[in-house]
Protein backbone atom coordinates (compact mmCIF):
# COMPACT_ATOMS: atom_id res chain seq x y z
CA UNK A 1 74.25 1.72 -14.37
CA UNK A 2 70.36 1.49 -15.44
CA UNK A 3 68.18 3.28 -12.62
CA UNK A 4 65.44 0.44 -11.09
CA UNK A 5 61.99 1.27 -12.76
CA UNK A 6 59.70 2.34 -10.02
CA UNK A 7 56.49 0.44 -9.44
CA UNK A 8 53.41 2.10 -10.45
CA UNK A 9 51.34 2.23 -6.98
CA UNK A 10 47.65 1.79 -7.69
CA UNK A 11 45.42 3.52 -5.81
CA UNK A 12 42.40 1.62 -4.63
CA UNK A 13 39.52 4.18 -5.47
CA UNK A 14 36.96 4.11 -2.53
CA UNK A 15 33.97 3.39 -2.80
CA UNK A 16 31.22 5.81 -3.12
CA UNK A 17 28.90 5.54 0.38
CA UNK A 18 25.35 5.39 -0.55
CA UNK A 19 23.31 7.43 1.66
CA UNK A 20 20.55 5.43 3.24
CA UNK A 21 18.58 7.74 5.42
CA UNK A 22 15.87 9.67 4.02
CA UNK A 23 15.22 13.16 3.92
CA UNK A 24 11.75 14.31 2.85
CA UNK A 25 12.93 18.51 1.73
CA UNK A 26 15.40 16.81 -1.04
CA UNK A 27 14.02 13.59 -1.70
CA UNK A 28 11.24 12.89 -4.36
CA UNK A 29 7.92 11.86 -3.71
CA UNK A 30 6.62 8.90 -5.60
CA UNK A 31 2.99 9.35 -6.74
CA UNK A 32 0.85 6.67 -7.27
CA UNK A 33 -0.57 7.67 -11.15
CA UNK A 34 -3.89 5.64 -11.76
CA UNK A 35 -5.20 4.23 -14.96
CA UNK A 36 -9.59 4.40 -14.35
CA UNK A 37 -12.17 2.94 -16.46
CA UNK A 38 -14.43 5.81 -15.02
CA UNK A 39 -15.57 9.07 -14.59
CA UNK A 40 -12.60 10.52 -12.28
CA UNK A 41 -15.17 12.75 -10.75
CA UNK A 42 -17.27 9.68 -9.48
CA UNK A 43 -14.44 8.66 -8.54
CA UNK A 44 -12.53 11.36 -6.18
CA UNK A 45 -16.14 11.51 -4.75
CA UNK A 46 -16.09 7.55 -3.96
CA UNK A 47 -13.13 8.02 -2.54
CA UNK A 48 -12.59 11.43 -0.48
CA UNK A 49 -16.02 9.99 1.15
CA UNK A 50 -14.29 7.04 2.73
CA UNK A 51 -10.78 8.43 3.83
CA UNK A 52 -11.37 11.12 6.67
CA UNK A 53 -7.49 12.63 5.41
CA UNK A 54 -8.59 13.43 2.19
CA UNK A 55 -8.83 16.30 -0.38
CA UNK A 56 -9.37 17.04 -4.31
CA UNK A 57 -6.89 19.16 -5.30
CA UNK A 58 -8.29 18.69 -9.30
CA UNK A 59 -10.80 16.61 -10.66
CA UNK A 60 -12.38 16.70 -14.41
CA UNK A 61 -14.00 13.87 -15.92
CA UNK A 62 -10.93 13.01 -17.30
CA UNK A 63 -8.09 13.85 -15.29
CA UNK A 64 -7.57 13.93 -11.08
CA UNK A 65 -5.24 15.07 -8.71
CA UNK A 66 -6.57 13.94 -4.94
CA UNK A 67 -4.72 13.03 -1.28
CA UNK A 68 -5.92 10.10 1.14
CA UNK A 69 -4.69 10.25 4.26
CA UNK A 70 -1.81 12.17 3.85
CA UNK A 71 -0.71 9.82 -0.17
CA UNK A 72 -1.19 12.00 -3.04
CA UNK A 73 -2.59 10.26 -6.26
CA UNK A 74 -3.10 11.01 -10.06
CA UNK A 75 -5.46 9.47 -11.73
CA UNK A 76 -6.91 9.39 -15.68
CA UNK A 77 -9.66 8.58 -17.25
CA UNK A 78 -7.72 5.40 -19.52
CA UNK A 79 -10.73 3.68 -20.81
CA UNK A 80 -11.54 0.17 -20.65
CA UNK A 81 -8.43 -1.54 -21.54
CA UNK A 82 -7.16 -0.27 -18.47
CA UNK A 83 -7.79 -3.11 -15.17
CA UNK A 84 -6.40 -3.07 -11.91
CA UNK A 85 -5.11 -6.40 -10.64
CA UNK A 86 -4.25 -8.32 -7.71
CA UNK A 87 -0.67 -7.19 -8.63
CA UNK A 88 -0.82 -4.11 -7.21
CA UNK A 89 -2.76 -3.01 -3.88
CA UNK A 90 -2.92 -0.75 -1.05
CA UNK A 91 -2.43 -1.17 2.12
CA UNK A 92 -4.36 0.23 4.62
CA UNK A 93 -2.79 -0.20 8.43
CA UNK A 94 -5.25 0.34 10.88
CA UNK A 95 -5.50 -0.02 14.54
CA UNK A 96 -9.07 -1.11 15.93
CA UNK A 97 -12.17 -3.39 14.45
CA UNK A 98 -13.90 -0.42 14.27
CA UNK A 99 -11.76 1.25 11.46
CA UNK A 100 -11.71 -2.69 9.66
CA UNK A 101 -15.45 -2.36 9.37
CA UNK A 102 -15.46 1.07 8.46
CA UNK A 103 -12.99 0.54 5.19
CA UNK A 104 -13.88 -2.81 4.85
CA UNK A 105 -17.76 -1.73 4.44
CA UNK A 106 -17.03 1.27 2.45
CA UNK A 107 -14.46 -0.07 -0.14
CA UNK A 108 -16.78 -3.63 -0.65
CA UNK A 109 -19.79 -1.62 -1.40
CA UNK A 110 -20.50 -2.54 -5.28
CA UNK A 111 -16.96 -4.41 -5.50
CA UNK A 112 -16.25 -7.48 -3.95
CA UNK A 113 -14.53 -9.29 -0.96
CA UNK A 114 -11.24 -11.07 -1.31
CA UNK A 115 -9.68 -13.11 1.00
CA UNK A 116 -7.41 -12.10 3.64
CA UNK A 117 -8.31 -8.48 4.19
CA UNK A 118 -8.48 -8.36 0.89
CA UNK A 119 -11.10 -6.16 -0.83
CA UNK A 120 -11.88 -4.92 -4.55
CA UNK A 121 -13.94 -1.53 -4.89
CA UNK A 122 -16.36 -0.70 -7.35
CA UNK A 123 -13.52 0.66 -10.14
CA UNK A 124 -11.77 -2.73 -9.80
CA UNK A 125 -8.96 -0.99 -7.30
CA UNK A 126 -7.76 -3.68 -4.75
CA UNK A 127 -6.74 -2.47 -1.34
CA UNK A 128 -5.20 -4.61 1.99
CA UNK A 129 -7.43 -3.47 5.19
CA UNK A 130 -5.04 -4.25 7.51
CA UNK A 131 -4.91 -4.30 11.01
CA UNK A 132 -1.64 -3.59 12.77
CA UNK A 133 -2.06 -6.93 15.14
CA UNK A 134 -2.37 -9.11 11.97
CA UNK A 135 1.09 -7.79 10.78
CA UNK A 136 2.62 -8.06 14.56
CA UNK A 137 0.92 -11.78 14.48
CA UNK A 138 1.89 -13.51 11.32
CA UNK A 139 5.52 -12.08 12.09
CA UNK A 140 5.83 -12.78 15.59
CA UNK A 141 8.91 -14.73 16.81
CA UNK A 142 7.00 -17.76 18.47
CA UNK A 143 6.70 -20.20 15.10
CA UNK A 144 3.92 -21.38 16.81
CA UNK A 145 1.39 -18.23 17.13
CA UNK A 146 2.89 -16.95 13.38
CA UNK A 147 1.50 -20.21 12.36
CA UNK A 148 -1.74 -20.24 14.21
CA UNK A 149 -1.64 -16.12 13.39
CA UNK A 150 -1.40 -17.40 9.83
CA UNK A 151 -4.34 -20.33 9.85
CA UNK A 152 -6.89 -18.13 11.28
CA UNK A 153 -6.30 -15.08 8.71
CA UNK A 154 -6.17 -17.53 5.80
CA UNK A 155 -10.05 -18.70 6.94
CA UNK A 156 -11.30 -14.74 6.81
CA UNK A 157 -11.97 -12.16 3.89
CA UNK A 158 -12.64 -9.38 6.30
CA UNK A 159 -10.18 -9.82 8.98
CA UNK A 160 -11.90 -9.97 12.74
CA UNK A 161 -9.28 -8.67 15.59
CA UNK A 162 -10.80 -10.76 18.12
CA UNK A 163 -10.70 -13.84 16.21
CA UNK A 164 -6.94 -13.39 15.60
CA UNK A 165 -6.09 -12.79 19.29
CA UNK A 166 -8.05 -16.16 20.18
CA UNK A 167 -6.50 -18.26 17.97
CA UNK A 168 -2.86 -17.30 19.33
CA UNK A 169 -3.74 -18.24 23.13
């Protein structure tokens, strides 16, 4: 008498569990690395000036290494087929008119004002001055004040707290 063949018993593998938490000792920081049509010393020295968190940690005319508010950047001297776009920004969150005006003013000064909160410096960078209320505002869960939120932002380049909070009463 033949013995039954057993049935092979396939073993579901598990999958692996992605880990989704972030630790900053073992994870790797991403460094924004900046192509310039410029002088990177003008540069650092544009910058550093503006952002009260700030520090060169090595400039040449060629080549940079600098921190703004806490985010480290590289930066090199490309030449002039290197342009910034609208593609790429940064975001600046801040909490009162007063710090608006103060980036807003310092960032415009030889670029050129966008719409939004929008602004392009003088090296053709753009950057997002953005006050925490506008995010809280054009997300908010009323339709009805996102939208209004929305209308008023869409009428500014430099964004104006005050207006904001009167146009969701």
């Amino acid at each position: 008498m033949a013995t039954p063949k057993k049935k092979k018993s396939i073993a579901k593998k598990k999958s692996p569990k992605i880990k989704t938490t972030v630790n900053s000792k073992s994870s790797s920081p991403i460094t924004p690395f900046l192509m310039f049509n410029a002088n990177l010393e003008e540069v650092t020295k544009f910058y550093t000036g503006i952002f009260k968190q700030s520090k060169v940690i090595s400039v040449n005319p060629m080549q940079a290494e600098f921190v703004l508010n806490g985010q480290r950047f590289s930066a090199y001297n490309g030449g002039p087929e290197f342009k910034f776009s609208w593609g790429v920004s940064f975001m600046i969150h801040v909490e009162t008119q007063k710090e608006v005006d103060h980036y807003w003013n310092a960032l415009s000064a030889g670029g050129k004002e966008l719409m939004c909160g929008w602004v392009e410096d003088k090296f053709g960078m753009v950057w997002q001055v953005t006050p925490n209320i506008l995010l809280e505002l054009i997300s908010h869960k009323d339709p009805i004040k996102r939208e209004k939120a929305t209308q008023a932002m869409l009428k500014m380049r430099k964004i104006d707290i005050s207006v904001l909070k009167e146009a969701v009463k």
